[in-house]
Protein backbone atom coordinates (compact mmCIF):
# COMPACT_ATOMS: atom_id res chain seq x y z
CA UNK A 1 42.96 -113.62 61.33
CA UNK A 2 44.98 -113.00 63.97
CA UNK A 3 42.87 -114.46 66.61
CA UNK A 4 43.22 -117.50 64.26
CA UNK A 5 46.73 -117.05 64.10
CA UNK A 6 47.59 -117.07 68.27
CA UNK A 7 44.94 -119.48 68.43
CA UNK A 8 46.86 -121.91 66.36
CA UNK A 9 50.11 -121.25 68.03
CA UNK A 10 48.17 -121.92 71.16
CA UNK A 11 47.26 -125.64 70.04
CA UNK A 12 51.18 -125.92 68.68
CA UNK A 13 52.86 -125.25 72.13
CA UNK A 14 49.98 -127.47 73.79
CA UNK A 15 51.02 -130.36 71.38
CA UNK A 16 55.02 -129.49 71.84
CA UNK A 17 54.38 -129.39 75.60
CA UNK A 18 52.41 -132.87 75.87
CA UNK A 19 54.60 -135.94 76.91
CA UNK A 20 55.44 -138.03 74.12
CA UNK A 21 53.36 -141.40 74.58
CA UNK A 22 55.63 -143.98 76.69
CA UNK A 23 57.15 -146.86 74.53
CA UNK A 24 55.85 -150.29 75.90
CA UNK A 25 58.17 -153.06 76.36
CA UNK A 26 57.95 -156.85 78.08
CA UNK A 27 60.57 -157.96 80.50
CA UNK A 28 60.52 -161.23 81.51
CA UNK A 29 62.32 -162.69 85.14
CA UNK A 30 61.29 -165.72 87.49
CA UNK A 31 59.72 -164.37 90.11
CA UNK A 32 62.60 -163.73 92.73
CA UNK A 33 64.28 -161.24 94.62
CA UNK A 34 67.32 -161.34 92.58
CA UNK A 35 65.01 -159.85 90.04
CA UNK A 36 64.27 -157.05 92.56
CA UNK A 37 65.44 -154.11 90.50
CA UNK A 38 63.11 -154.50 88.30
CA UNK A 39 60.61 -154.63 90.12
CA UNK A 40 61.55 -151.48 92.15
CA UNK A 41 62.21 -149.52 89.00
CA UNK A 42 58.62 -150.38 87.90
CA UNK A 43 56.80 -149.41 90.76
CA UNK A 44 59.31 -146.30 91.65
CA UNK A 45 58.28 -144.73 88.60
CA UNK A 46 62.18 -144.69 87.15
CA UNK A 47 60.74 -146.99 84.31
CA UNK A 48 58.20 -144.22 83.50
CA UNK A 49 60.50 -141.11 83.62
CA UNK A 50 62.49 -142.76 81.43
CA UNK A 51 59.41 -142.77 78.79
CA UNK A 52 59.11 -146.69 79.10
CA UNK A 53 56.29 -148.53 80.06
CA UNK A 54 56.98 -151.90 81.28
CA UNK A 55 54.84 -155.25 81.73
CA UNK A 56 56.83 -157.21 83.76
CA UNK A 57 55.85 -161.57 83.30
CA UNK A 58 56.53 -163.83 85.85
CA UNK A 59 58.56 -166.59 84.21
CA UNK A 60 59.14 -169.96 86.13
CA UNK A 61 62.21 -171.22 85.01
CA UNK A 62 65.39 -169.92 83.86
CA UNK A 63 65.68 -171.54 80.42
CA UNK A 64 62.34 -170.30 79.50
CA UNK A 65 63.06 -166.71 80.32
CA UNK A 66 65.63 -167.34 78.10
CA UNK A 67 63.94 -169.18 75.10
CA UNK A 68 60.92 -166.16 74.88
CA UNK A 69 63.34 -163.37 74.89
CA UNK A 70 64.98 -165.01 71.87
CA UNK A 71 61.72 -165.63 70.21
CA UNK A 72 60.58 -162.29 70.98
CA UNK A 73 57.76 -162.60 72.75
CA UNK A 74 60.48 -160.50 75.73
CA UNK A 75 62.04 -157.74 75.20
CA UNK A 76 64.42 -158.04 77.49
CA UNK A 77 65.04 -161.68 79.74
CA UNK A 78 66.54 -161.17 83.25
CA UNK A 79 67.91 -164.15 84.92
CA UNK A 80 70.05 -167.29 85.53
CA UNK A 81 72.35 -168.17 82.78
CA UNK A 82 72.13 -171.65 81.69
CA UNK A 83 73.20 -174.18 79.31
CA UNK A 84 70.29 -173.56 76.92
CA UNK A 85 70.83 -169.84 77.43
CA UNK A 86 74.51 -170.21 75.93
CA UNK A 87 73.32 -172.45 73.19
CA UNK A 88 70.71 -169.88 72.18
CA UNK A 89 73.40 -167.37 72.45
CA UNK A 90 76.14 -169.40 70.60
CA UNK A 91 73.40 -169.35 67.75
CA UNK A 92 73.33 -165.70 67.66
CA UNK A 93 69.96 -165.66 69.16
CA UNK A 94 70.96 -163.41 72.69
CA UNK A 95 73.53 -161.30 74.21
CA UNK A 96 74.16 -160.36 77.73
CA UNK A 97 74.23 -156.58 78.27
CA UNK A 98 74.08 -156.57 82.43
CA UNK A 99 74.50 -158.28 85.62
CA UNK A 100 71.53 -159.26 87.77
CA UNK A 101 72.33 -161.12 90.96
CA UNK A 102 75.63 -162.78 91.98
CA UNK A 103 76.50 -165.64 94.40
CA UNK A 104 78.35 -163.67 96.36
CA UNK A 105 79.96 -164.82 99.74
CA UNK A 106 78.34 -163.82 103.17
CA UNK A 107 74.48 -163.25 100.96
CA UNK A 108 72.43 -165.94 101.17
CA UNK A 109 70.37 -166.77 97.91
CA UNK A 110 70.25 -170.52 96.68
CA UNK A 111 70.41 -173.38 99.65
CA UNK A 112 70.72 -177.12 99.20
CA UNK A 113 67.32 -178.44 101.20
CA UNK A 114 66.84 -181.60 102.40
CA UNK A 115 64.24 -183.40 102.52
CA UNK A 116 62.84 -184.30 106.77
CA UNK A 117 62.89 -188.10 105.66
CA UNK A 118 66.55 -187.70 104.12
CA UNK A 119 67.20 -185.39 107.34
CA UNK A 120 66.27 -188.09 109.46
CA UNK A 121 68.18 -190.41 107.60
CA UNK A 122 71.11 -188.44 108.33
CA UNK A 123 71.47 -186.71 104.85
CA UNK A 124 73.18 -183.12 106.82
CA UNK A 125 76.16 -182.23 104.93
CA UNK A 126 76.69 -181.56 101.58
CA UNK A 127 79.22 -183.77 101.44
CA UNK A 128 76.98 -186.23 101.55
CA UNK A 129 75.07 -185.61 97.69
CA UNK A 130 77.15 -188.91 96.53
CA UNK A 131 74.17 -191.04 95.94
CA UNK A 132 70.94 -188.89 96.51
CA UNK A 133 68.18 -187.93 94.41
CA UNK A 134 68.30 -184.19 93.51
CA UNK A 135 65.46 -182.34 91.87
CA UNK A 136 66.44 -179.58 89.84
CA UNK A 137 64.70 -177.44 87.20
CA UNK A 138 65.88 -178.75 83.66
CA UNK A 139 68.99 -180.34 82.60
CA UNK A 140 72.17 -177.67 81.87
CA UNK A 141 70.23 -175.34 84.49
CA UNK A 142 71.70 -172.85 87.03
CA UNK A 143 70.75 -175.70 89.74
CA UNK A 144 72.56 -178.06 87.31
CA UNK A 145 75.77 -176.05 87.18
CA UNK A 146 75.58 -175.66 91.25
CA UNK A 147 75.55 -179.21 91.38
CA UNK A 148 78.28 -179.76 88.94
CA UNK A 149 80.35 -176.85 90.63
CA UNK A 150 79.82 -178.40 93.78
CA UNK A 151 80.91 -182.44 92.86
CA UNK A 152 84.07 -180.44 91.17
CA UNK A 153 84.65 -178.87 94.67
CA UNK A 154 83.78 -181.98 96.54
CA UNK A 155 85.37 -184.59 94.60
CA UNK A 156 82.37 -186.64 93.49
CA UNK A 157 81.00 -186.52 90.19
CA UNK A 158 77.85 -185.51 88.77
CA UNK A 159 76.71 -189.29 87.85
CA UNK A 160 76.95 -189.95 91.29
CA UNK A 161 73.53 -188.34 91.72
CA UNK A 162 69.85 -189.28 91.03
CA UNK A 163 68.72 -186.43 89.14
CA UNK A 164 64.97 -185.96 88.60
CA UNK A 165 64.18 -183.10 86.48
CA UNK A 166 60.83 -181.37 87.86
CA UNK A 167 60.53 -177.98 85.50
CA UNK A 168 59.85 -175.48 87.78
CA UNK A 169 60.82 -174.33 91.42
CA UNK A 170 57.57 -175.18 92.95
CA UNK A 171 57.18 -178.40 91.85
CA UNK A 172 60.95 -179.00 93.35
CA UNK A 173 59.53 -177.85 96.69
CA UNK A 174 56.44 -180.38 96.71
CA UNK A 175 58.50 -183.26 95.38
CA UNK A 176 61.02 -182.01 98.49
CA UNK A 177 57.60 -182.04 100.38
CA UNK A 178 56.60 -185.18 99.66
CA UNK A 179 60.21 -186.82 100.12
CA UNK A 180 60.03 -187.71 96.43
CA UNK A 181 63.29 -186.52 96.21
CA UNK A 182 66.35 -186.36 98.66
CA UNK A 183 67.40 -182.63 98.04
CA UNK A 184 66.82 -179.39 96.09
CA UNK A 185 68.56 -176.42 95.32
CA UNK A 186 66.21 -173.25 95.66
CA UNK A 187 66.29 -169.94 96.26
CA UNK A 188 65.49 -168.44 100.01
CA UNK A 189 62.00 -167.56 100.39
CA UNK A 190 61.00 -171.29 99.06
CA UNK A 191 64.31 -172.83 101.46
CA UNK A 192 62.90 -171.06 104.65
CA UNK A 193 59.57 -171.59 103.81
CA UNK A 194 60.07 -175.44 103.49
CA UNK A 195 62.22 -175.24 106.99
CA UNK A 196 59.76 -173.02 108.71
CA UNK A 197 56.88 -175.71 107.85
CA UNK A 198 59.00 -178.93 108.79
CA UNK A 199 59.17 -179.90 105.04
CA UNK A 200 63.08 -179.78 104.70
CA UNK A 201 66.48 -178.72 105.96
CA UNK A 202 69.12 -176.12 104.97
CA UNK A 203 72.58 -177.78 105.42
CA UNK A 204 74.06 -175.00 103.23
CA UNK A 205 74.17 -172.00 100.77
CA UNK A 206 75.85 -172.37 97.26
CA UNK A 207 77.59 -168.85 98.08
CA UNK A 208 79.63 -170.66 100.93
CA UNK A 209 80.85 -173.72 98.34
CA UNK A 210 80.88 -172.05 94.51
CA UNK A 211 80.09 -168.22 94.60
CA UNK A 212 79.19 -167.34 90.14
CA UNK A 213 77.90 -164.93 88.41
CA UNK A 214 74.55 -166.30 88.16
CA UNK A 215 71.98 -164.08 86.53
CA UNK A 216 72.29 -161.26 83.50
CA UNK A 217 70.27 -159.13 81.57
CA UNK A 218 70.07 -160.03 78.47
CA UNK A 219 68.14 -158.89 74.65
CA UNK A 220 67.91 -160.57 70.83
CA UNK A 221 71.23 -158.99 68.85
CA UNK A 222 68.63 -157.26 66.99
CA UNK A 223 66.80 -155.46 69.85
CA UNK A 224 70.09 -153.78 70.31
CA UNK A 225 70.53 -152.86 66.41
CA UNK A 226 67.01 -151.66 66.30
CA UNK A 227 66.44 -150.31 69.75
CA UNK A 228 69.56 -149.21 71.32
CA UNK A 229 68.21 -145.55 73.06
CA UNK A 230 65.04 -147.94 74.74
CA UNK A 231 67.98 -150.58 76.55
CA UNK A 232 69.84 -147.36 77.79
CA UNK A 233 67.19 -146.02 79.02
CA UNK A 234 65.67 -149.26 80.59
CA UNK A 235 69.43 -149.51 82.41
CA UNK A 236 69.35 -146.30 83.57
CA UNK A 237 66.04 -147.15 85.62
CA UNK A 238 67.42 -150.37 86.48
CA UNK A 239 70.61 -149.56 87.67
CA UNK A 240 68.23 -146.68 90.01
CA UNK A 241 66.16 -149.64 91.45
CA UNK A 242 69.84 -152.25 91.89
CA UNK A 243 70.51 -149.15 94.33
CA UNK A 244 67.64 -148.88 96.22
CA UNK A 245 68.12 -152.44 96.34
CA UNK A 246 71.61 -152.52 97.66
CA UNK A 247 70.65 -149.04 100.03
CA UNK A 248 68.15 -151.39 101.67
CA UNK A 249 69.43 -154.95 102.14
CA UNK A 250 73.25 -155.15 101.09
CA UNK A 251 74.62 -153.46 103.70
CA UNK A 252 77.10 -154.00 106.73
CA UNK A 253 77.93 -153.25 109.71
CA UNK A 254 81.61 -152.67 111.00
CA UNK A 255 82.15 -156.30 111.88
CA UNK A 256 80.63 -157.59 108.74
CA UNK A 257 77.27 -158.34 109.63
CA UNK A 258 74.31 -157.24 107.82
CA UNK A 259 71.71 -154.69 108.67
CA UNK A 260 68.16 -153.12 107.62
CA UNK A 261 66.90 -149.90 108.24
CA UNK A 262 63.86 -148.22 107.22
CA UNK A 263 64.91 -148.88 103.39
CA UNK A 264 64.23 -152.10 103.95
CA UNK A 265 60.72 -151.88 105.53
CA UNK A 266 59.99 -149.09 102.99
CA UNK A 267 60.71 -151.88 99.57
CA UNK A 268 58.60 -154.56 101.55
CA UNK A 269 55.48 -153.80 99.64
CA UNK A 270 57.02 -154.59 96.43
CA UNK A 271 58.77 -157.89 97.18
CA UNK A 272 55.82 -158.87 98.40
CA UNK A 273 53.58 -157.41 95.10
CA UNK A 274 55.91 -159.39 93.16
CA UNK A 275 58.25 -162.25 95.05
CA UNK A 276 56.80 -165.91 95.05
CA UNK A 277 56.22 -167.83 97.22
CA UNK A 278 54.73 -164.64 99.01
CA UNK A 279 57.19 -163.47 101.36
CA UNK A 280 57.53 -162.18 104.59
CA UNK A 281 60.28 -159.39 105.94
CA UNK A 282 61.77 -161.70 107.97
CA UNK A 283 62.54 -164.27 104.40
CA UNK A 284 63.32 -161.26 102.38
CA UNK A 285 65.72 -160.23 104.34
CA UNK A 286 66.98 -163.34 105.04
CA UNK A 287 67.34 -164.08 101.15
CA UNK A 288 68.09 -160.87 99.69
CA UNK A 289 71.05 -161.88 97.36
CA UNK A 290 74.24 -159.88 95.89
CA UNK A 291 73.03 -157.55 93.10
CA UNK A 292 75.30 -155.55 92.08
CA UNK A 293 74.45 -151.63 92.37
CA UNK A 294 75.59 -150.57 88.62
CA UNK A 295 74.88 -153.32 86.99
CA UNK A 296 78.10 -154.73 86.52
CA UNK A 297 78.74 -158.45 85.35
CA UNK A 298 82.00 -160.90 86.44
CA UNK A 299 83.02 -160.92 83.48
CA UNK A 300 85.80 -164.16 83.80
CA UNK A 301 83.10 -166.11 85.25
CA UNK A 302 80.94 -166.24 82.33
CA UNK A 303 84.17 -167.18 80.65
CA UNK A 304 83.99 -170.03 83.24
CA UNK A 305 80.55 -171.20 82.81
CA UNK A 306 80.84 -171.77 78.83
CA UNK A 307 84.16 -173.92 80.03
CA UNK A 308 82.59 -175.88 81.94
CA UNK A 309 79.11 -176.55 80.02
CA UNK A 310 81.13 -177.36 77.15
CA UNK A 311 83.65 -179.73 79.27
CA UNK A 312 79.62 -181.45 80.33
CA UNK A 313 79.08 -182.12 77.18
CA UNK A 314 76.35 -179.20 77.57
CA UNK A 315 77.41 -176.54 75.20
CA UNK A 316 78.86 -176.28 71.61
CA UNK A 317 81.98 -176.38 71.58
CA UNK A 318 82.18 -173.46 68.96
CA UNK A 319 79.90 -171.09 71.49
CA UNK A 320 82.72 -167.86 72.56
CA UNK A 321 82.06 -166.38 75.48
CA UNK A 322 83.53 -163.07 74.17
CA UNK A 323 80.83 -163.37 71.33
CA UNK A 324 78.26 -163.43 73.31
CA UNK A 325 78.49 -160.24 75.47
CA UNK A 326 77.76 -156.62 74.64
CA UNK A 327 80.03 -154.55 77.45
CA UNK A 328 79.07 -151.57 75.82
CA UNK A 329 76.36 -150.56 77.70
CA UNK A 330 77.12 -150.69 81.52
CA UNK A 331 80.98 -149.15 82.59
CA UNK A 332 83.15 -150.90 84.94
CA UNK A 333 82.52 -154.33 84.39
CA UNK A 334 84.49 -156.73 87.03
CA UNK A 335 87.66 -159.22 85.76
CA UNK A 336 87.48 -158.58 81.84
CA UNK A 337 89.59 -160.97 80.11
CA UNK A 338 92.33 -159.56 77.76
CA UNK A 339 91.51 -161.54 74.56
């Protein structure tokens, strides 16, 4: 008996001591280095100490990152905020709980390419959209709103273009390729690739024209009713890899310019596990965006996006930005309006 006894204590401080099986959870990003974080916290292991286990789907456009995490079939979306986005959000179908990556002056992320036959047309300023064929993603996207940012800077308007919708970064770049189109806007690895193979021109970066808060994280209302400990803890991790991120390739030098150290070589493996186009150092570096290290949003700018979609015609007018948002989870977020 007791033999029996110490045995079965035994088995009980076995089963206390095991590790609780991890909960499994689907996060959804285009495949970028502004989703970087991510990426880092997955292969780092921060996911997993956390108790999470995360499948990570490679998602190419912003509005459909946006359109499965409100469906469900994310967990959690991470990326560019876009008309459709604050439609699906003005419907009570997401809220933003996190930054991701910012256009943030003296960071390259998103250039306006031209294409060699518009180059050698002398299409070299981005003064000179007026008139040109533009691919973008989809209407109301995040290249949409550059473009509309940029003719309010400017002082051309957004009819003045030729806009051919294409659905999906790569087929911009091969309709840039193929001088089916004028311009794009696209993020840095597929701007220096296109340069580096003679395709296209950078004549600028949309952080030197209209810096924005341009990606968040971002759940269903109900994922954070439901499953409120799982975000925190997927935050946590995240916020881990956003400074490993910004350790490596967001930092400065006295006079402003930016450096990489061994950091940088050391993350390599992962942008390049996870980044399309595949990268190399040289583009990563190159391209690696703002993100900021805790997570924190610009808050007045996403009051200024819903503005503006809804001046476009874009957005409901009835969508509040305020409404939309869930501050509650990261601290210190940036220019919080008082209403």
């Amino acid at each position: 008996m007791h033999r029996a006894f110490l045995s079965g204590l035994a088995a009980l401080a076995l089963f206390a001591a095991a590790p609780a099986s991890a909960e499994k959870i689907t996060v959804g990003s285009l495949p970028f280095v502004s989703a970087s974080p991510v990426f880092i916290a997955k292969e780092r292991a921060y996911f997993a100490a956390e108790g999470l286990e995360v499948e990570t789907k490679a998602i190419q456009a912003a509005q459909a990152v946006a359109v499965a995490t409100a469906s469900g079939d994310l967990d959690i979306g991470v990326g560019g905020l876009t008309a459709g986005f604050y439609n699906l959000a003005g419907k009570g179908a997401l809220k933003i709980i996190a930054a991701q990556s910012r256009e943030e002056p003296g960071y390259d992320f998103v250039a306006y390419v031209v294409s060699k036959k518009a180059w050698d047309e002398g299409f070299r300023s981005v003064a000179q959209f007026p008139g040109k064929t533009v691919g973008i993603t989809t209407a109301g996207s995040t290249f949409h709103y550059n473009l509309g940012t940029l003719a309010d800077k400017r002082g051309f308007k957004l009819d003045d273009l030729k806009l051919r919708l294409l659905q999906s970064v790569p087929n911009m770049a091969a309709a840039l390729a193929g001088n089916q189109v004028d311009a794009i806007l696209t993020v840095a690895p597929s701007a220096l690739k296109l340069q580096n193979d003679g395709a296209g021109h950078i004549i600028g970066w949309v952080h030197q024209e209209t810096p924005w808060q341009l990606g968040a994280i971002f759940v269903a209302p109900k994922t954070i009713e439901t499953r409120r400990p799982m975000l925190e803890k997927f935050l946590r991790a995240y916020v881990k890899g956003a400074q490993d991120y910004a350790k490596a390739y967001l930092q400065k030098d006295a006079a402003g310019k930016r450096m990489f150290g061994a950091e940088a070589d050391a993350l390599f493996p992962i942008m390049e596990k996870y980044v399309q186009p595949k990268p190399t150092p040289a583009t990563v570096k190159a391209g690696a965006n703002f993100i900021d290290p805790e997570g924190r949003l610009l808050v007045s700018d996403i009051y200024r996006q819903v503005a503006w979609y809804q001046a476009q015609g874009m957005v409901d007018k009835g969508v509040s930005a305020k409404a939309i948002l869930d501050l509650s989870f990261i601290k210190g977020h940036l220019e919080v309006p008082k209403d």
